[in-house]
PDB file of N, CA and C in Angstrom:
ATOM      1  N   UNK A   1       0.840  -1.165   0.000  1.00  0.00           N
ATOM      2  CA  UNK A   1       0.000   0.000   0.000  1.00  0.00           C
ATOM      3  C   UNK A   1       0.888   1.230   0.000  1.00  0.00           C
ATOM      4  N   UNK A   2       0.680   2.359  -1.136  1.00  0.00           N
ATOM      5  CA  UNK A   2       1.303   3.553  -0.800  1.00  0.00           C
ATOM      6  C   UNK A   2       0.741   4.357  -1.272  1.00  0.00           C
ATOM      7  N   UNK A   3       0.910   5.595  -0.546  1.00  0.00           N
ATOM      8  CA  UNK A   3       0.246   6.743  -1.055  1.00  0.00           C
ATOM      9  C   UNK A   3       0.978   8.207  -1.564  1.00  0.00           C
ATOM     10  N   UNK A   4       0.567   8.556  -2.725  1.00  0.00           N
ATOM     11  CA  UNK A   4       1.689   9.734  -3.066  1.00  0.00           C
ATOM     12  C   UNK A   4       0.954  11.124  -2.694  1.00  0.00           C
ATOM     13  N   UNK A   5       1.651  12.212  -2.391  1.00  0.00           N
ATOM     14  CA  UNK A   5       1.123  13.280  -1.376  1.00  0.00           C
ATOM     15  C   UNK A   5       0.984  13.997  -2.519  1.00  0.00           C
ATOM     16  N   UNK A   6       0.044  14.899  -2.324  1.00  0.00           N
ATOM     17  CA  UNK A   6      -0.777  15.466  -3.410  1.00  0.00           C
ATOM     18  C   UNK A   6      -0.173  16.953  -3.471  1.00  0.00           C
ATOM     19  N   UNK A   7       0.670  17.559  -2.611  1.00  0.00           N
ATOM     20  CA  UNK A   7       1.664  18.917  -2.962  1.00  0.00           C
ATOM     21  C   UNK A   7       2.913  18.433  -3.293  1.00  0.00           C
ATOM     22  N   UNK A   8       3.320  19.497  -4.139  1.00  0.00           N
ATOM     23  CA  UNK A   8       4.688  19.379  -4.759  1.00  0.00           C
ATOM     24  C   UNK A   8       5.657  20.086  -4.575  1.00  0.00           C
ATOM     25  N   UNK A   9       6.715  19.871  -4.380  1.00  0.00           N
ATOM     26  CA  UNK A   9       7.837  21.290  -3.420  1.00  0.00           C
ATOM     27  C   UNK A   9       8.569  22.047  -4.438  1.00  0.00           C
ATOM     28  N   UNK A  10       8.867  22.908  -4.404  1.00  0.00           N
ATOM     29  CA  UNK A  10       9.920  23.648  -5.456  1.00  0.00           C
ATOM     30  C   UNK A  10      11.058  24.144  -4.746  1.00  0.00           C
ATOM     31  N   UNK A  11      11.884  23.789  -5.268  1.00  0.00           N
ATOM     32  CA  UNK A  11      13.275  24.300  -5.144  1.00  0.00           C
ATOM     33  C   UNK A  11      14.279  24.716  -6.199  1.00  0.00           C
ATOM     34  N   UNK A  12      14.320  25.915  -6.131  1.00  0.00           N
ATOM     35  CA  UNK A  12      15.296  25.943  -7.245  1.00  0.00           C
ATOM     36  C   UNK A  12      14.664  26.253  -8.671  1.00  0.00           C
ATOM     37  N   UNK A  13      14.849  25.477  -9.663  1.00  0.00           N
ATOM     38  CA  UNK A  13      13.988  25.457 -10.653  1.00  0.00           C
ATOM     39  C   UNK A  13      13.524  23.788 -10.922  1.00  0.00           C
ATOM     40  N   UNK A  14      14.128  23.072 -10.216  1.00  0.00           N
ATOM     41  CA  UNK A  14      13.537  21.625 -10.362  1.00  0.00           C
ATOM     42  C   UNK A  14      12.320  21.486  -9.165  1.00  0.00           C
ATOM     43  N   UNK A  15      11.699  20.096 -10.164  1.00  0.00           N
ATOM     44  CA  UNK A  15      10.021  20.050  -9.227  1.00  0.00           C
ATOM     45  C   UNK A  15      10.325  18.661  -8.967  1.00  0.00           C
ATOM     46  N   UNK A  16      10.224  18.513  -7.389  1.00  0.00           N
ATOM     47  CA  UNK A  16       9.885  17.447  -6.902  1.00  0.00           C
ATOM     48  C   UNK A  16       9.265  17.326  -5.640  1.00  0.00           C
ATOM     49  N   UNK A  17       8.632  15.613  -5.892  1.00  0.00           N
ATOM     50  CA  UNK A  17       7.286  15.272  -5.013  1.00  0.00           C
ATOM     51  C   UNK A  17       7.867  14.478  -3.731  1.00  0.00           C
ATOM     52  N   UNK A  18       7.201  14.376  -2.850  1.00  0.00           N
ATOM     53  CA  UNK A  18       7.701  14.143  -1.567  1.00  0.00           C
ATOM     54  C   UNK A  18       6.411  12.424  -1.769  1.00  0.00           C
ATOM     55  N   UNK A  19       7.329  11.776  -1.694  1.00  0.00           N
ATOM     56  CA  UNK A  19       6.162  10.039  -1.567  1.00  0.00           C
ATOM     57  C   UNK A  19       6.221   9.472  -0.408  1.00  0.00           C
ATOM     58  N   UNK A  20       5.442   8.542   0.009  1.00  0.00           N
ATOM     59  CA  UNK A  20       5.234   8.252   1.131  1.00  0.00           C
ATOM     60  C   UNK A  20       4.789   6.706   0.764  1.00  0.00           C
ATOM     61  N   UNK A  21       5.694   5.817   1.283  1.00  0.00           N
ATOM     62  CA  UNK A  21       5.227   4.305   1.570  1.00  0.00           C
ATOM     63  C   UNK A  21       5.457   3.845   2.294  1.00  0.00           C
ATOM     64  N   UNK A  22       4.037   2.966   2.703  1.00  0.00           N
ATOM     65  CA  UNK A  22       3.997   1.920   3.995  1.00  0.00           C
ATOM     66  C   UNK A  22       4.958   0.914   3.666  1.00  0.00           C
ATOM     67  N   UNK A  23       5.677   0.338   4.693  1.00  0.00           N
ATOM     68  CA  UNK A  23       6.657  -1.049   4.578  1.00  0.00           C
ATOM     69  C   UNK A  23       6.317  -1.895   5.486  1.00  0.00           C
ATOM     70  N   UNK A  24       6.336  -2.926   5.385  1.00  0.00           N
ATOM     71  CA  UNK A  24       5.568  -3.778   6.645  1.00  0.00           C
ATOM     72  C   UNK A  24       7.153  -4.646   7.330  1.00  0.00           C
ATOM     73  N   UNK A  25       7.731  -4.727   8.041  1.00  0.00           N
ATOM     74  CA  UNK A  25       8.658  -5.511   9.225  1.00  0.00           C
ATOM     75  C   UNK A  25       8.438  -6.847   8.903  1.00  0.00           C
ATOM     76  N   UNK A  26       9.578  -7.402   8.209  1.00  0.00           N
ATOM     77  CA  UNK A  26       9.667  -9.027   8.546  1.00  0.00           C
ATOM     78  C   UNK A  26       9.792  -9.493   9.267  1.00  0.00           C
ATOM     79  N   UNK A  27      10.567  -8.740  10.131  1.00  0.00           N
ATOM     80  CA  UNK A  27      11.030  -9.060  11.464  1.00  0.00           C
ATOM     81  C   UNK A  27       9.933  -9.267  12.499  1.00  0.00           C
ATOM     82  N   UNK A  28       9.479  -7.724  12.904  1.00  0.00           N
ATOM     83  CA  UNK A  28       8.342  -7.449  13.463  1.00  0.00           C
ATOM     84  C   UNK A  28       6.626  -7.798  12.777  1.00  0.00           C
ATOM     85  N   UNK A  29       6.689  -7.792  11.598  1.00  0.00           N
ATOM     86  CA  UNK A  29       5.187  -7.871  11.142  1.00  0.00           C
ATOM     87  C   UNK A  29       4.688  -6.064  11.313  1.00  0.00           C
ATOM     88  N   UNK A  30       5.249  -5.296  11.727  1.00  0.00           N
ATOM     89  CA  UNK A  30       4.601  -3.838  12.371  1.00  0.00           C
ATOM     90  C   UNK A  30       5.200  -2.917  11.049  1.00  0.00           C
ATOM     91  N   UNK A  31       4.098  -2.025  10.530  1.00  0.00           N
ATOM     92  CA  UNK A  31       4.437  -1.241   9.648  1.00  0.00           C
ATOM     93  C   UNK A  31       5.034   0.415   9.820  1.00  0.00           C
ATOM     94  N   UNK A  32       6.517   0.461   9.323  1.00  0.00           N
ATOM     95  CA  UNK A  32       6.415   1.725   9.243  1.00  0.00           C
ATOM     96  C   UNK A  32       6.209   2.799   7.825  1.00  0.00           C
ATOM     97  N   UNK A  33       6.260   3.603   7.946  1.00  0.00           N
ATOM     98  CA  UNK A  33       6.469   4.372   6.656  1.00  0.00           C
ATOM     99  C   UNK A  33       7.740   4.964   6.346  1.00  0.00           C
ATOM    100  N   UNK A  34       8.099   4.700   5.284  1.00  0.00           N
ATOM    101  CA  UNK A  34       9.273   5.120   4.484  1.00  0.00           C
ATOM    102  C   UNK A  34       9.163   6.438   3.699  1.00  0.00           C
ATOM    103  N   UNK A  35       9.905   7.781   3.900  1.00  0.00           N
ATOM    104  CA  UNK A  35       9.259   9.002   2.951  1.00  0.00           C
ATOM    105  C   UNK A  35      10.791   9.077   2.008  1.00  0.00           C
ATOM    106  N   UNK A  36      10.307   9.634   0.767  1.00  0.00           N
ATOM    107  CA  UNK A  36      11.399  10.089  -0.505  1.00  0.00           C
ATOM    108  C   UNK A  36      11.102  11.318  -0.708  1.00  0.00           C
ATOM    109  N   UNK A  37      12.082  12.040  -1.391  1.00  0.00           N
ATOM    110  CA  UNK A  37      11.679  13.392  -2.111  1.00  0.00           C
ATOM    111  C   UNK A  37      12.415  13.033  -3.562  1.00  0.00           C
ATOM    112  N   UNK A  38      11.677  13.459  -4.844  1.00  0.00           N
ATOM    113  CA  UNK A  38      12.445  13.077  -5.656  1.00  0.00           C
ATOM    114  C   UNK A  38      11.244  13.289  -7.067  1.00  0.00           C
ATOM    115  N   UNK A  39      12.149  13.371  -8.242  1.00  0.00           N
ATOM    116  CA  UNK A  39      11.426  14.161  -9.083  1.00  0.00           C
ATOM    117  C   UNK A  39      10.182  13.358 -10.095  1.00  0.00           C
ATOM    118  N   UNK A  40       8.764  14.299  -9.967  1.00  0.00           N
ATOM    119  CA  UNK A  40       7.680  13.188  -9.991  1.00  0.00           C
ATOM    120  C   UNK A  40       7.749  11.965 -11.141  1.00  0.00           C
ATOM    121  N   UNK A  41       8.746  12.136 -12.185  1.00  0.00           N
ATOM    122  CA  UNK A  41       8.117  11.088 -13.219  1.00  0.00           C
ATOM    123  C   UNK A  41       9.258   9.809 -12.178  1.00  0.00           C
ATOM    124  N   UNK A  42       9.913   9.369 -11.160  1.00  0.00           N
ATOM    125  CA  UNK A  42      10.712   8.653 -10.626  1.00  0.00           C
ATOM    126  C   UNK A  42       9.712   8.037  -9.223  1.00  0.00           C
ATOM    127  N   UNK A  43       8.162   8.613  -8.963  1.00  0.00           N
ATOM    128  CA  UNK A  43       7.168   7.896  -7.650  1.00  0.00           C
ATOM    129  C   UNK A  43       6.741   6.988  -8.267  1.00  0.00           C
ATOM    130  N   UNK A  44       6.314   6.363  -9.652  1.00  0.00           N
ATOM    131  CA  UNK A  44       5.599   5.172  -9.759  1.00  0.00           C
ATOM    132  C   UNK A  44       6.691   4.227  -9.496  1.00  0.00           C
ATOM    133  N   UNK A  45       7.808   4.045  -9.917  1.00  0.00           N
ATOM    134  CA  UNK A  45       9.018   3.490 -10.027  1.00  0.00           C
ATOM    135  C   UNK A  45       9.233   2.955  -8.583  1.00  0.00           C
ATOM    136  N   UNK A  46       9.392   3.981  -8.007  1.00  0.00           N
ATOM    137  CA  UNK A  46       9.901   3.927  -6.621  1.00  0.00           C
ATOM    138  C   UNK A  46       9.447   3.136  -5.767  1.00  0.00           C
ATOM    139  N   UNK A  47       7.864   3.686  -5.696  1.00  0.00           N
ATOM    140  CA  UNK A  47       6.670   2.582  -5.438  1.00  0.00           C
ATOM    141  C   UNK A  47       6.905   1.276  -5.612  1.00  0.00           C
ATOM    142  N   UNK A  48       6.723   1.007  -6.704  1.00  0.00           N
ATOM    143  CA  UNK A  48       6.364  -0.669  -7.269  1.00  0.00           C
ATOM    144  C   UNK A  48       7.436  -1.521  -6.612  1.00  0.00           C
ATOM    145  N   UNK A  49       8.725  -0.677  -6.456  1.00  0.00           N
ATOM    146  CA  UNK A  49       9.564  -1.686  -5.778  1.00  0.00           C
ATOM    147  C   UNK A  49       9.461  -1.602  -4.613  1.00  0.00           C
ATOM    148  N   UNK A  50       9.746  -3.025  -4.203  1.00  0.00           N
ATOM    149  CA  UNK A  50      10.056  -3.108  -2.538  1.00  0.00           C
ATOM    150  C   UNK A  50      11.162  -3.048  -2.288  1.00  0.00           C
TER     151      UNK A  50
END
């Protein structure tokens, strides 16, 4: 499950999105969330992998 955050940050003159995915603990079974910043055509990508 992940969800991508719907504002986009500017810096500079490059645009990038701040993503947000749940990771679930092999160890534990207990989920945390993992955050990226990074430029939007690179969140589906990012996502799909574990």
């Amino acid at each position: 499950m992940a969800k991508k955050t719907v504002a986009t940050l500017q810096s500079t003159s490059k645009r990038l999105t701040k993503a947000i995915k749940m990771v679930k603990s092999p160890k534990t079974g207990a989920y945390t969330f993992v955050e990226s910043v990074m430029p939007p055509e690179l969140v589906n990508e990012w996502i799909a992998k574990k």
